[in-house]
C-alpha atoms as a PDB file:
ATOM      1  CA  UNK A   1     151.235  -4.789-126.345  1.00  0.00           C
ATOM      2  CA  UNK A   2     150.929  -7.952-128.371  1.00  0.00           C
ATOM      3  CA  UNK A   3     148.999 -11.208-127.170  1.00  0.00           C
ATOM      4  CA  UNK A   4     150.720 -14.061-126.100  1.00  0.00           C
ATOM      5  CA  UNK A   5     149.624 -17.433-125.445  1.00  0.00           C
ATOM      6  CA  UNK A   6     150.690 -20.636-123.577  1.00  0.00           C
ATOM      7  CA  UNK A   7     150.294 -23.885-122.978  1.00  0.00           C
ATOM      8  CA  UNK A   8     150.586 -23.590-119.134  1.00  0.00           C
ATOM      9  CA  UNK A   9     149.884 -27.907-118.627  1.00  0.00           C
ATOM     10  CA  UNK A  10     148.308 -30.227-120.935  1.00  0.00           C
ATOM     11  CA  UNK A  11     144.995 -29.207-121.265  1.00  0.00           C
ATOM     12  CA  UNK A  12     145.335 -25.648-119.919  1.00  0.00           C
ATOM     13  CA  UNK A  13     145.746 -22.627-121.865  1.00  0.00           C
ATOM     14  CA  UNK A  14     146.246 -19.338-121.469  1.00  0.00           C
ATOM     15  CA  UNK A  15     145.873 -16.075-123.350  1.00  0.00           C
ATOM     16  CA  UNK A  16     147.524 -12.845-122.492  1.00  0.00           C
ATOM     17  CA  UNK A  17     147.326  -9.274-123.957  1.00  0.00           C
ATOM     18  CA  UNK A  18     145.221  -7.712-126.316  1.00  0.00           C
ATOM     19  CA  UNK A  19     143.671  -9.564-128.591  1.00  0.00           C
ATOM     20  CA  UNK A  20     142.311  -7.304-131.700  1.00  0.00           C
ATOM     21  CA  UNK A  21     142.518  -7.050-135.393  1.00  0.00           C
ATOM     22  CA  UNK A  22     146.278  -6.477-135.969  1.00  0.00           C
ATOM     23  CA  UNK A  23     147.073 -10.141-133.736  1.00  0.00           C
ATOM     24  CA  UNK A  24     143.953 -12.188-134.892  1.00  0.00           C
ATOM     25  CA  UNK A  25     145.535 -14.569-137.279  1.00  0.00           C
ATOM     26  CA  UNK A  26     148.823 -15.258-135.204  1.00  0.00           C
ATOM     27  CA  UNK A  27     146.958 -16.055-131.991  1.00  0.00           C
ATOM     28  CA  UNK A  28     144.544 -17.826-134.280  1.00  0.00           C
ATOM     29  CA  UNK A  29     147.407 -19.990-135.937  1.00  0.00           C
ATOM     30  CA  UNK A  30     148.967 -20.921-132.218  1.00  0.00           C
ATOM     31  CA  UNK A  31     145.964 -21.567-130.548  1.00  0.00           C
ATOM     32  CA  UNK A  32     145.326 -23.793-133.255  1.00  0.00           C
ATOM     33  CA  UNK A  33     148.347 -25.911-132.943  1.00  0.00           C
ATOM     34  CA  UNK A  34     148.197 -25.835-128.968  1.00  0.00           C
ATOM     35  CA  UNK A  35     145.133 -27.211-129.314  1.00  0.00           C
ATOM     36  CA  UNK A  36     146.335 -29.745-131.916  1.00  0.00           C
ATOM     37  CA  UNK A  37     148.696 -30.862-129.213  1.00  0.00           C
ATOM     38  CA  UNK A  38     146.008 -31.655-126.718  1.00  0.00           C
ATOM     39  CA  UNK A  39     144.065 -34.661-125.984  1.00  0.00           C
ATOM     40  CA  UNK A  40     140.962 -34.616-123.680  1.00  0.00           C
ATOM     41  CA  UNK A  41     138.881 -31.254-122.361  1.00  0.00           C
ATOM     42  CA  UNK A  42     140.818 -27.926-122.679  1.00  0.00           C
ATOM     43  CA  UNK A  43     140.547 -24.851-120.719  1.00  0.00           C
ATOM     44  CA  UNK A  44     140.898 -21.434-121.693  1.00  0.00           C
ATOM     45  CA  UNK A  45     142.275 -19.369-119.837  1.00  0.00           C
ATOM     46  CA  UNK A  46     141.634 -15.608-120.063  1.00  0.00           C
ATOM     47  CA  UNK A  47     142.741 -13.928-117.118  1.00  0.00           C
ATOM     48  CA  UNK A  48     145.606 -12.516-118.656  1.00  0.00           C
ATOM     49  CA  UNK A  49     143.732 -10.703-121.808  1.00  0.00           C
ATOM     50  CA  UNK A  50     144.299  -6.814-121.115  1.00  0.00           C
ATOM     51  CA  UNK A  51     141.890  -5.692-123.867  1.00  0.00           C
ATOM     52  CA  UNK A  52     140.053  -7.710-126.501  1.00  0.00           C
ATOM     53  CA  UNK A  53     137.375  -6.929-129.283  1.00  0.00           C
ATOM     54  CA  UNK A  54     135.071  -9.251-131.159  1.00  0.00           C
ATOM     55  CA  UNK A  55     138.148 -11.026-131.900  1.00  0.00           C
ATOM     56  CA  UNK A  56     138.230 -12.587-128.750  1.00  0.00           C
ATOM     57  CA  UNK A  57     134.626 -14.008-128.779  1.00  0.00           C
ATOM     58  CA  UNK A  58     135.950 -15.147-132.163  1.00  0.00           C
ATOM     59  CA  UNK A  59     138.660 -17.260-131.097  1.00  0.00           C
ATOM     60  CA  UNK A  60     136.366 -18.613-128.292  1.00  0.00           C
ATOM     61  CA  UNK A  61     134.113 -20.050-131.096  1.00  0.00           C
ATOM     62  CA  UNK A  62     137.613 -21.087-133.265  1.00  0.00           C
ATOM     63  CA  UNK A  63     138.916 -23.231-130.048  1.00  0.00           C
ATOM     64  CA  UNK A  64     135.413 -24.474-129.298  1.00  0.00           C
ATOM     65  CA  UNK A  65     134.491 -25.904-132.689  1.00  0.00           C
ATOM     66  CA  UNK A  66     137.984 -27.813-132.930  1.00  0.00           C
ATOM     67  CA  UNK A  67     137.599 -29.062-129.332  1.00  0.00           C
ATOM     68  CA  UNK A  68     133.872 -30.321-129.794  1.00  0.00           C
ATOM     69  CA  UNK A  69     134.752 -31.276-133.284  1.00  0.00           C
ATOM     70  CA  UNK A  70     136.429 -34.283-131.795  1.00  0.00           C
ATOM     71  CA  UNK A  71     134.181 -35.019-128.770  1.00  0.00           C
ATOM     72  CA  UNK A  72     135.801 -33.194-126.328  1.00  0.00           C
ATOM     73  CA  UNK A  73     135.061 -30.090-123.950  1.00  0.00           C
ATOM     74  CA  UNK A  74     136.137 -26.425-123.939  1.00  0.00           C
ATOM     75  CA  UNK A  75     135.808 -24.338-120.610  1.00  0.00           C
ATOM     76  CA  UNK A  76     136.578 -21.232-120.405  1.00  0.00           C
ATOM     77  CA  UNK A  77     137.873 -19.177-117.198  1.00  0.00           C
ATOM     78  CA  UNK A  78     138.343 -15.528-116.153  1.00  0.00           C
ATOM     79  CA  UNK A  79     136.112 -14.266-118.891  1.00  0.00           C
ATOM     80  CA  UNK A  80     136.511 -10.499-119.436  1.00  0.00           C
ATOM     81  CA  UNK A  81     133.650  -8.198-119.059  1.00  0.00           C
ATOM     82  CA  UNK A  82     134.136  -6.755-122.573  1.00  0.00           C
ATOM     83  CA  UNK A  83     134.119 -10.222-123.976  1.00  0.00           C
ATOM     84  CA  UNK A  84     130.808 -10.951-121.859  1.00  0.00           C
ATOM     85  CA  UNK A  85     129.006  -7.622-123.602  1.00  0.00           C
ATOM     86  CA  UNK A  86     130.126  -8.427-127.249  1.00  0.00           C
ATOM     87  CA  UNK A  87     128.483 -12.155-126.515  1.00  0.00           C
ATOM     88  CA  UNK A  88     125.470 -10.650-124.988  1.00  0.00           C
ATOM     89  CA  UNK A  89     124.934  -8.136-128.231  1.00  0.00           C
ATOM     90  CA  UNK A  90     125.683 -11.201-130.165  1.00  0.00           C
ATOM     91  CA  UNK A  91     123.144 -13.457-128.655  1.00  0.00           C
ATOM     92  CA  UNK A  92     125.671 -15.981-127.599  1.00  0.00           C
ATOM     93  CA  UNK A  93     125.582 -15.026-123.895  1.00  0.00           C
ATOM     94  CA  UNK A  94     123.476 -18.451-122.484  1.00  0.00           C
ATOM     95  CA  UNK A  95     125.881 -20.924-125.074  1.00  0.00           C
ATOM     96  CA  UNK A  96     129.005 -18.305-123.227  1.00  0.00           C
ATOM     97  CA  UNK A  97     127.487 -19.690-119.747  1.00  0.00           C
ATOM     98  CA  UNK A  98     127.507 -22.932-120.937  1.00  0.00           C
ATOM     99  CA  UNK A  99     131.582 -22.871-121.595  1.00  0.00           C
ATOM    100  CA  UNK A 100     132.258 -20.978-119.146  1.00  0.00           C
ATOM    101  CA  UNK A 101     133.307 -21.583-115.413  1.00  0.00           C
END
């Protein structure tokens, strides 16, 4: 299964699937233009994500940086466990807590 992602209302998007090494640059490329199309705070959405690997905490820091890059907040909702270990062996678990609802 493939990862999808959508732009459910302005501000809110979601991500569905697995997200690993084989989809990284595609879901990386249109969650780059959704958030393009944005103005204001953004939430992602992550209830949908099946399976993901450090790819996910990747694109987590990808959405973040553009979003804060212009002044603006990320959140982040329905966090997978999986995702929550990686950011914990990473060290990013408090900043994770910070972004995420």
């Amino acid at each position: 299964m493939s990862a999808q992602l959508k732009l459910v209302e302005p501000g809110h998007i979601t991500l569905e699937g697995q997200l690993d090494f084989v989809n990284a640059m595609a879901v990386r490329r249109e969650l780059q233009q959704s958030l393009e199309q944005v103005q204001g705070a953004v939430t992602l959405d992550l209830s949908g994500v099946s399976h993901a690997n450090s790819v996910g905490l990747s694109l987590i820091l990808f959405a973040a940086r553009i979003v804060t890059a212009r002044g603006d907040q990320l959140r982040v909702v329905n966090m997978p466990e999986g995702l929550q270990s990686i950011a914990r062996v990473c060290e990013l678990e408090d900043w994770l807590a910070s972004v995420a609802a």
